[in-house]
Structure formats: C-alpha cells, structure tokens
PDB file of N, CA and C in Angstrom:
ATOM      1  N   UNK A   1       0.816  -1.185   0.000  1.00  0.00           N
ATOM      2  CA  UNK A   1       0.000   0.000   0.000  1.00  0.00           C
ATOM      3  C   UNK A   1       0.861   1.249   0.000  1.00  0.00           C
ATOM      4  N   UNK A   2       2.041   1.163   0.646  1.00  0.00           N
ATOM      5  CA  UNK A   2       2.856   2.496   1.001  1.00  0.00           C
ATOM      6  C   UNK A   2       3.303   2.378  -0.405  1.00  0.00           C
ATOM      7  N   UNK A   3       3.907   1.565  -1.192  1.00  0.00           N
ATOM      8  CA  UNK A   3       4.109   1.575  -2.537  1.00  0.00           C
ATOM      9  C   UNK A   3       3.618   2.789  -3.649  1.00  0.00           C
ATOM     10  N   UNK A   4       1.709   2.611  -3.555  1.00  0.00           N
ATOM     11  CA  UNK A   4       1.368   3.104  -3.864  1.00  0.00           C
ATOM     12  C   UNK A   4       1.138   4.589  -3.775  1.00  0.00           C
ATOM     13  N   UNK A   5       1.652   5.173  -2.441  1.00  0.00           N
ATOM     14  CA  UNK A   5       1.715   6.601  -2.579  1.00  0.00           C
ATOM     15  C   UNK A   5       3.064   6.767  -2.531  1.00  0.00           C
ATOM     16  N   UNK A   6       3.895   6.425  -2.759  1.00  0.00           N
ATOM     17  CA  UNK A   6       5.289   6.879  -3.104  1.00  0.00           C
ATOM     18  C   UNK A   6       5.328   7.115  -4.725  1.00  0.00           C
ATOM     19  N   UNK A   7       4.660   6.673  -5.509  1.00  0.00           N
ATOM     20  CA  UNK A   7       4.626   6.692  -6.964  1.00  0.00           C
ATOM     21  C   UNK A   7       3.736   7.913  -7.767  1.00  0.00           C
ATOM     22  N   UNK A   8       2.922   8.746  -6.303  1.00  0.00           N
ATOM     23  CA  UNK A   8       1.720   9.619  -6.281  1.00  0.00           C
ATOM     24  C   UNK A   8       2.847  10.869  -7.097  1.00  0.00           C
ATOM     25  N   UNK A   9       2.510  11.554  -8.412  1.00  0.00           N
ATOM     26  CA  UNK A   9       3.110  12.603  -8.920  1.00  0.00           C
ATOM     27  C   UNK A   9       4.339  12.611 -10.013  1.00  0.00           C
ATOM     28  N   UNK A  10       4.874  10.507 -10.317  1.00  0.00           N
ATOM     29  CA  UNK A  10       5.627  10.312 -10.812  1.00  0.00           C
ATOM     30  C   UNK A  10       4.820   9.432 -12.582  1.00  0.00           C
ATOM     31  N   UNK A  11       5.874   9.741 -13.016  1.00  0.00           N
ATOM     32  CA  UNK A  11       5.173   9.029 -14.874  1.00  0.00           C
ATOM     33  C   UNK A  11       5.608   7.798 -14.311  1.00  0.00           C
ATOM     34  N   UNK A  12       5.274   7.130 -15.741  1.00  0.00           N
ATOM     35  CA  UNK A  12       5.538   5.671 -15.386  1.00  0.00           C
ATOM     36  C   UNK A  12       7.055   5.313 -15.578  1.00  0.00           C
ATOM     37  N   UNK A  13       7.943   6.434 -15.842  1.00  0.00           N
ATOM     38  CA  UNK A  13       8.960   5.784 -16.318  1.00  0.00           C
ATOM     39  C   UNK A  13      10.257   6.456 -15.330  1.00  0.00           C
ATOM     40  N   UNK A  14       9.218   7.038 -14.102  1.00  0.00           N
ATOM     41  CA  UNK A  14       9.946   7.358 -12.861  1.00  0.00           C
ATOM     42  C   UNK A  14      10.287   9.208 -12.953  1.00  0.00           C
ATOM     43  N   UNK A  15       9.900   9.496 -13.821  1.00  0.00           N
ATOM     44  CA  UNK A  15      10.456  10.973 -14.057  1.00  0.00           C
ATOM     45  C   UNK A  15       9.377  11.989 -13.007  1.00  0.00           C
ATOM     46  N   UNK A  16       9.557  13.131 -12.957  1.00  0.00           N
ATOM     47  CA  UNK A  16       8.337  13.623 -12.112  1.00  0.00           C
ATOM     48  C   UNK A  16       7.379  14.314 -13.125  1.00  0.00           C
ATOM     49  N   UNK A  17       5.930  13.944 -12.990  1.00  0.00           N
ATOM     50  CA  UNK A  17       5.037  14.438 -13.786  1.00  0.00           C
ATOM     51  C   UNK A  17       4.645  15.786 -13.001  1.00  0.00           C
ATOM     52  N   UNK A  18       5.003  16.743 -14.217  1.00  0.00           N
ATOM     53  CA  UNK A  18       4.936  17.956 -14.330  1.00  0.00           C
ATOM     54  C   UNK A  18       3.481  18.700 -14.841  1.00  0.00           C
ATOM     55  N   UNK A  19       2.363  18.093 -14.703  1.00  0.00           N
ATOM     56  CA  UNK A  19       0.979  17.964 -15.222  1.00  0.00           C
ATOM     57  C   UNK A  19       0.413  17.844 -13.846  1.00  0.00           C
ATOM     58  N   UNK A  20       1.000  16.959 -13.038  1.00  0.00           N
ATOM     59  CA  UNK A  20       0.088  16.827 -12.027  1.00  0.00           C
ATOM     60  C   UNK A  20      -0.457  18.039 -11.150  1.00  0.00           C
ATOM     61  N   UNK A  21      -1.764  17.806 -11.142  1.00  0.00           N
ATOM     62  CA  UNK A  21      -2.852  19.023 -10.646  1.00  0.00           C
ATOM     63  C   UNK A  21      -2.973  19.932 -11.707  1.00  0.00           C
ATOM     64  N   UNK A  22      -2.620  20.481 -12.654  1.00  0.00           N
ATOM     65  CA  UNK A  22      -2.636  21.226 -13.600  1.00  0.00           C
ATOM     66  C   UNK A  22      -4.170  20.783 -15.044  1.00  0.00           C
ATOM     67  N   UNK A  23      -4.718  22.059 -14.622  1.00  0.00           N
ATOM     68  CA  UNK A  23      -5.270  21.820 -16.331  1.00  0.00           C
ATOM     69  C   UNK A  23      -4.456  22.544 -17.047  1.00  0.00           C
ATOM     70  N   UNK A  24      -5.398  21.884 -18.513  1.00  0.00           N
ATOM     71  CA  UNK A  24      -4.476  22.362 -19.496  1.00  0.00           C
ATOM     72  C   UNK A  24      -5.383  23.177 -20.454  1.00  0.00           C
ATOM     73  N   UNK A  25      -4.550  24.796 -20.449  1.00  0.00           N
ATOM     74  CA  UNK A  25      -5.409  25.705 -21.244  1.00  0.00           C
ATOM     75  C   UNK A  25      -4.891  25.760 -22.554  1.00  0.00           C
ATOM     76  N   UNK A  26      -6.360  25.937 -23.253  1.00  0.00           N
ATOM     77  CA  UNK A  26      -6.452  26.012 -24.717  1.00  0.00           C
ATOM     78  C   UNK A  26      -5.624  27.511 -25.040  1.00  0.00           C
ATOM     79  N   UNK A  27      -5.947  27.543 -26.524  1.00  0.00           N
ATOM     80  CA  UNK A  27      -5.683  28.939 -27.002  1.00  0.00           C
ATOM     81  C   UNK A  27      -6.445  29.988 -26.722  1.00  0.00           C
ATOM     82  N   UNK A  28      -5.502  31.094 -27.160  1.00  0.00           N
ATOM     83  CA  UNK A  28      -5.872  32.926 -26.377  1.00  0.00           C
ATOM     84  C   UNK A  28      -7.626  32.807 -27.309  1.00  0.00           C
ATOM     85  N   UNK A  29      -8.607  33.317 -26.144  1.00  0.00           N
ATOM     86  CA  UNK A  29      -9.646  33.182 -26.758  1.00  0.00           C
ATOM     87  C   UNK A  29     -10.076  34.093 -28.126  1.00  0.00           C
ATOM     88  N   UNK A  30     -10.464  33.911 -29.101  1.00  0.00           N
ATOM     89  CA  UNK A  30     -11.233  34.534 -29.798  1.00  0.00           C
ATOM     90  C   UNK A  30     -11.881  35.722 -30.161  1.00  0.00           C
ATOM     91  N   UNK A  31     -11.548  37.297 -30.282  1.00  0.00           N
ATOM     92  CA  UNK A  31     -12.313  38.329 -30.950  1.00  0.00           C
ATOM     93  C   UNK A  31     -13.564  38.407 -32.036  1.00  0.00           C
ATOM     94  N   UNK A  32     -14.552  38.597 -31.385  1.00  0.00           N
ATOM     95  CA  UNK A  32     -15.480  38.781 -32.768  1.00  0.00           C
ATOM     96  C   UNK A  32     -15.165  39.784 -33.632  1.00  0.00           C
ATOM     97  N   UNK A  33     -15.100  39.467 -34.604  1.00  0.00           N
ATOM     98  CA  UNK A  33     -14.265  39.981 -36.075  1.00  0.00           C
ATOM     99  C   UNK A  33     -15.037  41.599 -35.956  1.00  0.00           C
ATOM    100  N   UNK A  34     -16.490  40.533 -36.351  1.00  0.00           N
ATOM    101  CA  UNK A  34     -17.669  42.106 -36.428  1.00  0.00           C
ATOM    102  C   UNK A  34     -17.446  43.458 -35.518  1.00  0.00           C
ATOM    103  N   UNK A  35     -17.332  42.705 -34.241  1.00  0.00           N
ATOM    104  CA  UNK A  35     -17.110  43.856 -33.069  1.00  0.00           C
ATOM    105  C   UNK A  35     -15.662  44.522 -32.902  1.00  0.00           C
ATOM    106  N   UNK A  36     -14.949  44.036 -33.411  1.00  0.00           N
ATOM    107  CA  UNK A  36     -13.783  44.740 -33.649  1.00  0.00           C
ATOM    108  C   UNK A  36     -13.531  45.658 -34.691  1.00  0.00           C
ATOM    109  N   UNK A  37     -13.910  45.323 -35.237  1.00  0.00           N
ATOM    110  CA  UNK A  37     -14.411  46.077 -36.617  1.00  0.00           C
ATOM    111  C   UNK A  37     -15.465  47.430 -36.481  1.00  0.00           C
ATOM    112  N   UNK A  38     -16.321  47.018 -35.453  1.00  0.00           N
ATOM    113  CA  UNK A  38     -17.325  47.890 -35.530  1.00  0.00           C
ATOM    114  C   UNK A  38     -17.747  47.854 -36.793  1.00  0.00           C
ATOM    115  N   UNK A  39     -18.575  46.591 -37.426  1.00  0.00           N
ATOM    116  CA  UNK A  39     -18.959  46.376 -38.610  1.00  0.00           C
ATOM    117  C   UNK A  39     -20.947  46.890 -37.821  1.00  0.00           C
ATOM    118  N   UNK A  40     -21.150  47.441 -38.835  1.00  0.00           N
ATOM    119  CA  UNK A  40     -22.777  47.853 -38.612  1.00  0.00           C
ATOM    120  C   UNK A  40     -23.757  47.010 -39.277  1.00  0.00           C
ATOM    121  N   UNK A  41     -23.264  46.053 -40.566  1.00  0.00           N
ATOM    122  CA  UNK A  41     -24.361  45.001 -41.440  1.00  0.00           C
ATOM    123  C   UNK A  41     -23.181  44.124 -41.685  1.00  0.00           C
ATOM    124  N   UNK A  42     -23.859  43.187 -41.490  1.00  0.00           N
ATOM    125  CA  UNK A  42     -23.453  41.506 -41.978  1.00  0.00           C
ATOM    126  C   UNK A  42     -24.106  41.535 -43.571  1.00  0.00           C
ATOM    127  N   UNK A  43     -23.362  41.443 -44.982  1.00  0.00           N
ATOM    128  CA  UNK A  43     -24.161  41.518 -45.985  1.00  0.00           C
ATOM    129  C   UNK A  43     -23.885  40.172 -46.593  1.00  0.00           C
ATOM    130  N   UNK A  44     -25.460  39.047 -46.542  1.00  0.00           N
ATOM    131  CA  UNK A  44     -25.511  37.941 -47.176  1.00  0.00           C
ATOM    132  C   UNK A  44     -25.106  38.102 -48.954  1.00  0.00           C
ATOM    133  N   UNK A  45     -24.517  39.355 -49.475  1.00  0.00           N
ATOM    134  CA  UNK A  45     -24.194  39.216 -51.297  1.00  0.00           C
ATOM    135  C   UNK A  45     -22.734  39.707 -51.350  1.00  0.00           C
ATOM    136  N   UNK A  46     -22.165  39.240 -49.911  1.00  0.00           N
ATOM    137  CA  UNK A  46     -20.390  39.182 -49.930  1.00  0.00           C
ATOM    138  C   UNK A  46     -20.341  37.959 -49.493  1.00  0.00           C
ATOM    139  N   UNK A  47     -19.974  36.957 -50.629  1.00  0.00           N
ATOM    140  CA  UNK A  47     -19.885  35.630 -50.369  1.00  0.00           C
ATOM    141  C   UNK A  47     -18.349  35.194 -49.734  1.00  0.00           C
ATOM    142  N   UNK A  48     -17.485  36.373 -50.623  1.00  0.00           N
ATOM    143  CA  UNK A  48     -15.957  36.062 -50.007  1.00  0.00           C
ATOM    144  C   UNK A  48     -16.021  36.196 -48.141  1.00  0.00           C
ATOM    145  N   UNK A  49     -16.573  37.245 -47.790  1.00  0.00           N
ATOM    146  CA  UNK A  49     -16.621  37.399 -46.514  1.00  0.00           C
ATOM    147  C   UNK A  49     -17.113  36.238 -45.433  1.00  0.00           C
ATOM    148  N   UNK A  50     -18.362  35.407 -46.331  1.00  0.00           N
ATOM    149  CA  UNK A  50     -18.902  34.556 -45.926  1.00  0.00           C
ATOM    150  C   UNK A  50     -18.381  33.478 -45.848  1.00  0.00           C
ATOM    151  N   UNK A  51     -17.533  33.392 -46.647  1.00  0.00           N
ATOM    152  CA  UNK A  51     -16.709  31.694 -46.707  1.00  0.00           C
ATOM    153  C   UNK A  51     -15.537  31.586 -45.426  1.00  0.00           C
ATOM    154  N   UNK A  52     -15.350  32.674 -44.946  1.00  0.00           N
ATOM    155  CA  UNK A  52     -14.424  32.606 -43.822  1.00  0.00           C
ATOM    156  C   UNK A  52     -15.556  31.530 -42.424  1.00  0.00           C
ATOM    157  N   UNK A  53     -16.527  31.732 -42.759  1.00  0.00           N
ATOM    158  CA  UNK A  53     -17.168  30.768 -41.555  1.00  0.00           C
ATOM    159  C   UNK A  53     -18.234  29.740 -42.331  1.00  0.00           C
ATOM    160  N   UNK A  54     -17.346  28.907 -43.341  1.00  0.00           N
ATOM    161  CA  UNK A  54     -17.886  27.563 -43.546  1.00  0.00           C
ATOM    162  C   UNK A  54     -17.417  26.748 -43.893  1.00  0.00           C
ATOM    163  N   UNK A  55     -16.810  25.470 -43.245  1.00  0.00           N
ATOM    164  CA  UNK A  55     -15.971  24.587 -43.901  1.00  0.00           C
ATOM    165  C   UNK A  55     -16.021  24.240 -45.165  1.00  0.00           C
ATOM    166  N   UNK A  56     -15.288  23.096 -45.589  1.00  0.00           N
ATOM    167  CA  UNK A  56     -14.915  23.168 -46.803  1.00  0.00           C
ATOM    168  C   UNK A  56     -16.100  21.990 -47.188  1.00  0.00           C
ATOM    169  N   UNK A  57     -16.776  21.383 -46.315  1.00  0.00           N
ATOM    170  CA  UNK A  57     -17.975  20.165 -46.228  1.00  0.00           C
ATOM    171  C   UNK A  57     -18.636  21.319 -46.336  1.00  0.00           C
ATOM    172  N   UNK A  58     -19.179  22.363 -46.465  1.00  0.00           N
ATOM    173  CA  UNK A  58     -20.363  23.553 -46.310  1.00  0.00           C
ATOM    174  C   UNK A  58     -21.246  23.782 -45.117  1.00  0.00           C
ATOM    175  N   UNK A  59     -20.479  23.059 -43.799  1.00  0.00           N
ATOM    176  CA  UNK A  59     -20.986  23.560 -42.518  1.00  0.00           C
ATOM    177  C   UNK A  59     -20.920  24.327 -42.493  1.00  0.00           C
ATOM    178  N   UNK A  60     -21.607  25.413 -41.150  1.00  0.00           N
ATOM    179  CA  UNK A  60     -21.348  26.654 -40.802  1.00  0.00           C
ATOM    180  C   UNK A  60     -20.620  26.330 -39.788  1.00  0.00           C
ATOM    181  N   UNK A  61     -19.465  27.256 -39.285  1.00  0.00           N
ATOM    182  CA  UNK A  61     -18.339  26.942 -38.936  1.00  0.00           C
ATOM    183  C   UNK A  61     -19.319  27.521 -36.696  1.00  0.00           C
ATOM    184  N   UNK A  62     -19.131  26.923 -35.925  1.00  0.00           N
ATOM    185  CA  UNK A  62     -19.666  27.277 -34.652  1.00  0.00           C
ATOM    186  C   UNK A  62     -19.079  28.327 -34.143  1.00  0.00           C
ATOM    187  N   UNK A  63     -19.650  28.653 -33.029  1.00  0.00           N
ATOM    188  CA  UNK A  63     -19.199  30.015 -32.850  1.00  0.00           C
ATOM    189  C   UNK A  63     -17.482  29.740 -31.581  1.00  0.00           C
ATOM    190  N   UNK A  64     -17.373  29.050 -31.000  1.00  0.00           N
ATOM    191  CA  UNK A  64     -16.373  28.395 -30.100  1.00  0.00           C
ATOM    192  C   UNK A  64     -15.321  28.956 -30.989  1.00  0.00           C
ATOM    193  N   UNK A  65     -15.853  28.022 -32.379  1.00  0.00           N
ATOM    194  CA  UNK A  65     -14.558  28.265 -33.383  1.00  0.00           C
ATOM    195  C   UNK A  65     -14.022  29.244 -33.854  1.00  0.00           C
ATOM    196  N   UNK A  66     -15.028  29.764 -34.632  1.00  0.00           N
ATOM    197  CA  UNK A  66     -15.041  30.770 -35.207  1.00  0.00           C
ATOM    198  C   UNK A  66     -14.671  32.628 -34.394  1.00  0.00           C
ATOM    199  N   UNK A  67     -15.218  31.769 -32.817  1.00  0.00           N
ATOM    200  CA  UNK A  67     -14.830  33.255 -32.380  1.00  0.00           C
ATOM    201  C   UNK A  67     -16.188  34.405 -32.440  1.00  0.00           C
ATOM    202  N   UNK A  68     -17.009  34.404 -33.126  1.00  0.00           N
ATOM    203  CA  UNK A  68     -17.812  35.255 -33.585  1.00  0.00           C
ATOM    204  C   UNK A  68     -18.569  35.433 -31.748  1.00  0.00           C
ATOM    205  N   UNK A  69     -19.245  36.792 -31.331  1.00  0.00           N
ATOM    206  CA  UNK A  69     -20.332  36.717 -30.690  1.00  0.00           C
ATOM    207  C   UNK A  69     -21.506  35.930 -30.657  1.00  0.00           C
ATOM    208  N   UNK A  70     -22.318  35.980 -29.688  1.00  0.00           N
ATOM    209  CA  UNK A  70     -23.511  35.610 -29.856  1.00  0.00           C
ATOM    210  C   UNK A  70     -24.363  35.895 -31.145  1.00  0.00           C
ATOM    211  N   UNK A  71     -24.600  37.659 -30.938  1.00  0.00           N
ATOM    212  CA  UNK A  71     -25.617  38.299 -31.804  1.00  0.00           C
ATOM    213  C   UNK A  71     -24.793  38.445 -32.879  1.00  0.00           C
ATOM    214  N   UNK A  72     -23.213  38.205 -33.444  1.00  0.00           N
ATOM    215  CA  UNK A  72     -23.089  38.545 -34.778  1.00  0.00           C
ATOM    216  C   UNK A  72     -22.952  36.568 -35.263  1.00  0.00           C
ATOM    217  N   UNK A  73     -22.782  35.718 -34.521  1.00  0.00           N
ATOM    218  CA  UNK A  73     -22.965  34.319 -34.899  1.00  0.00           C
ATOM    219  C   UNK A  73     -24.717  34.108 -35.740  1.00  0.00           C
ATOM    220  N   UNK A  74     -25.368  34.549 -34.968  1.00  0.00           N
ATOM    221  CA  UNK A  74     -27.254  34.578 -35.232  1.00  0.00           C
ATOM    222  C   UNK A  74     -27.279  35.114 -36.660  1.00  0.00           C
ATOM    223  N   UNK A  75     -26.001  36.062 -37.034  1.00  0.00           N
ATOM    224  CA  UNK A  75     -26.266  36.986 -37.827  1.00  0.00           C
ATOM    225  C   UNK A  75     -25.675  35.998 -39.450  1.00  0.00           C
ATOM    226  N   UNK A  76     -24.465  36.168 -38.587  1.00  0.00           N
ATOM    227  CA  UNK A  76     -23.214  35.770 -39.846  1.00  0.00           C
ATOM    228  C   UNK A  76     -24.681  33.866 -40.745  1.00  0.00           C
ATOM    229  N   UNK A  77     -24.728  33.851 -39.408  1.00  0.00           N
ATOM    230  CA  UNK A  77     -25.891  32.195 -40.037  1.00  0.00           C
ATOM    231  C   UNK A  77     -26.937  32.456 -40.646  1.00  0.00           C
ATOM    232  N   UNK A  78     -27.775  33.363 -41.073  1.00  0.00           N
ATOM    233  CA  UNK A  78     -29.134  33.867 -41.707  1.00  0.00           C
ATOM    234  C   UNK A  78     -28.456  34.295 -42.848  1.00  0.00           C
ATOM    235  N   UNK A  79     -27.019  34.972 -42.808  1.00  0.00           N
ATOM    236  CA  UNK A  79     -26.472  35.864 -44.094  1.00  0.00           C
ATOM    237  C   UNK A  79     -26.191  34.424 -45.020  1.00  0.00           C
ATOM    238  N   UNK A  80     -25.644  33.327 -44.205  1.00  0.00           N
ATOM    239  CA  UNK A  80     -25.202  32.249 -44.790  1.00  0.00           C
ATOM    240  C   UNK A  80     -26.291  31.339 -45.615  1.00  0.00           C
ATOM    241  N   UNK A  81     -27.222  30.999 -44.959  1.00  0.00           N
ATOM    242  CA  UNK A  81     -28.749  30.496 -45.739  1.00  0.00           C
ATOM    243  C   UNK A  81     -29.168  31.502 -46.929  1.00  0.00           C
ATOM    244  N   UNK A  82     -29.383  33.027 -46.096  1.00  0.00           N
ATOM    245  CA  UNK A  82     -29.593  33.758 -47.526  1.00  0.00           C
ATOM    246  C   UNK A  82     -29.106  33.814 -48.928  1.00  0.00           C
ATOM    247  N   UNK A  83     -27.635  33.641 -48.449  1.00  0.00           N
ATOM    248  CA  UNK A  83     -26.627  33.148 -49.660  1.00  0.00           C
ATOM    249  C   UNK A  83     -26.765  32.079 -50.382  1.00  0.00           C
ATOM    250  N   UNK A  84     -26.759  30.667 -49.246  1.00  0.00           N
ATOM    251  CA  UNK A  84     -27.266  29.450 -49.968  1.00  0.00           C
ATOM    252  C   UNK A  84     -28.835  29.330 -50.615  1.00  0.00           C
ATOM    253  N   UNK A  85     -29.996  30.140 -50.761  1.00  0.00           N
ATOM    254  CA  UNK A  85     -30.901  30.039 -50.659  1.00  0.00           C
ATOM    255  C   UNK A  85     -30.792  30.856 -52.504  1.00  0.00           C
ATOM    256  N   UNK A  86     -29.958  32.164 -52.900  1.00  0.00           N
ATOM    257  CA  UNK A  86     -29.992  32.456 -53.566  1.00  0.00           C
ATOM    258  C   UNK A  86     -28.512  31.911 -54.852  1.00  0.00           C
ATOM    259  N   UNK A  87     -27.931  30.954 -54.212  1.00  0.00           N
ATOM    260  CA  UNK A  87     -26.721  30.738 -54.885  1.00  0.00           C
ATOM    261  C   UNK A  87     -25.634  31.241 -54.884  1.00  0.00           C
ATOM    262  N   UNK A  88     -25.324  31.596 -53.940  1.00  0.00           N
ATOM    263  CA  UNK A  88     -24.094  32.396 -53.887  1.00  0.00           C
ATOM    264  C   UNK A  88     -22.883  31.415 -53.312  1.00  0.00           C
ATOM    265  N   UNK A  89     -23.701  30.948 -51.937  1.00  0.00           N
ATOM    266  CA  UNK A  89     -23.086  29.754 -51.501  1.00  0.00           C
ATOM    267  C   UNK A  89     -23.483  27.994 -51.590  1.00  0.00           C
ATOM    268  N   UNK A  90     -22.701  27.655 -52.224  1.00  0.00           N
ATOM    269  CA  UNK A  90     -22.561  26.178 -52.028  1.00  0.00           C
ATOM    270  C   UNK A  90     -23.912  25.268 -50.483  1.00  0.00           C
ATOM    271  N   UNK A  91     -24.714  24.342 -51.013  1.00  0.00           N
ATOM    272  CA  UNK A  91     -24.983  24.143 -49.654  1.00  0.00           C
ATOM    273  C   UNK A  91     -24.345  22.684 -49.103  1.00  0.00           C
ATOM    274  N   UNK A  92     -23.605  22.163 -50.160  1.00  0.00           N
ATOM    275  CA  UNK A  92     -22.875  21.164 -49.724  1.00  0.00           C
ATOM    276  C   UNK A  92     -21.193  21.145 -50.170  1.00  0.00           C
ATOM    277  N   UNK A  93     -20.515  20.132 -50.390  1.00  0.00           N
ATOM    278  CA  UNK A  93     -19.486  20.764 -51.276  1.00  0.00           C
ATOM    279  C   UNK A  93     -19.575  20.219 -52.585  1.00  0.00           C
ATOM    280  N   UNK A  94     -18.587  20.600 -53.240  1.00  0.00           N
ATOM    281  CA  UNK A  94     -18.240  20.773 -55.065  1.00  0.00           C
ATOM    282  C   UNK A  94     -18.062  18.611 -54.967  1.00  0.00           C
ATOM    283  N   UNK A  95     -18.811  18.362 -56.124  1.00  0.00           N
ATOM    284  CA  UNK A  95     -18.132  16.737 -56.190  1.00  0.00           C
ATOM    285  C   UNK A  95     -16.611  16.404 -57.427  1.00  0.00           C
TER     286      UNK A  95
END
C-alpha cells in the first residue's frame, strides 16, 4: 500500500510528472471579427466574406470556433442560408 503513494506525482517511467494538478489551457480566446471592426451590417451578397465561416464540407463553422459573438454568430448564419438560398453559396461541397 505504502508503494502506492510513493509513486503519487511520478510518470511511469519514474520521471516527475509535471501535469500533475494542472489543467491544461487552450488557445488565447477569440475576438469577434464584427465587433472589432465595428462592422454595422453583416451583408448575405459578400460571399468572399462569408466563406471565412464555412468549412470546406459547407458547414457553418460554430461560434467556439469561429470566435464570432452571440448576436453577430445569429447573424453571420441567416447571411449564410440567404446566400445558400440564392446561390451564392454552395450548400454542400463541389463533387
């Protein structure tokens, strides 16, 4: 039993684990583009603008990812349907 807490904080290959108790943080979070910008319209007939938030499968890219706000995520996604709805954008990808 004493075994077992002598090994408490070490890898398996005896070295000292340098993780222990530690999480592990992701990357520096995300700026919404829009709000930095102080952009005033999201326009669904700038498709170049639009392709920055849709994979290359023709998802819409989430907001985690993408970074975007709440209210310009709601936004940037209606501009994106509008687009796909009139052809601008792809709604799946190219075969």
């Amino acid at each position: 039993m004493s075994m077992m807490n002598d090994d408490r904080g070490m890898d398996r290959d005896g070295t000292p684990d340098l993780n222990d108790g530690l999480r592990r943080r992701g990357a520096r979070k995300r700026v919404c583009k829009y709000c930095a910008d102080k952009v005033a319209i999201i326009d669904y007939k700038d498709p170049q603008t639009l392709k920055q938030f849709i994979t290359d499968r023709g998802k819409i890219v989430p907001r985690r990812i993408s970074g975007n706000c709440a209210r310009h995520q709601r936004k940037v996604c209606l501009a994106i349907k509008q687009a796909r709805n009139i052809a601008l954008l792809p709604f799946t990808q190219t075969h």
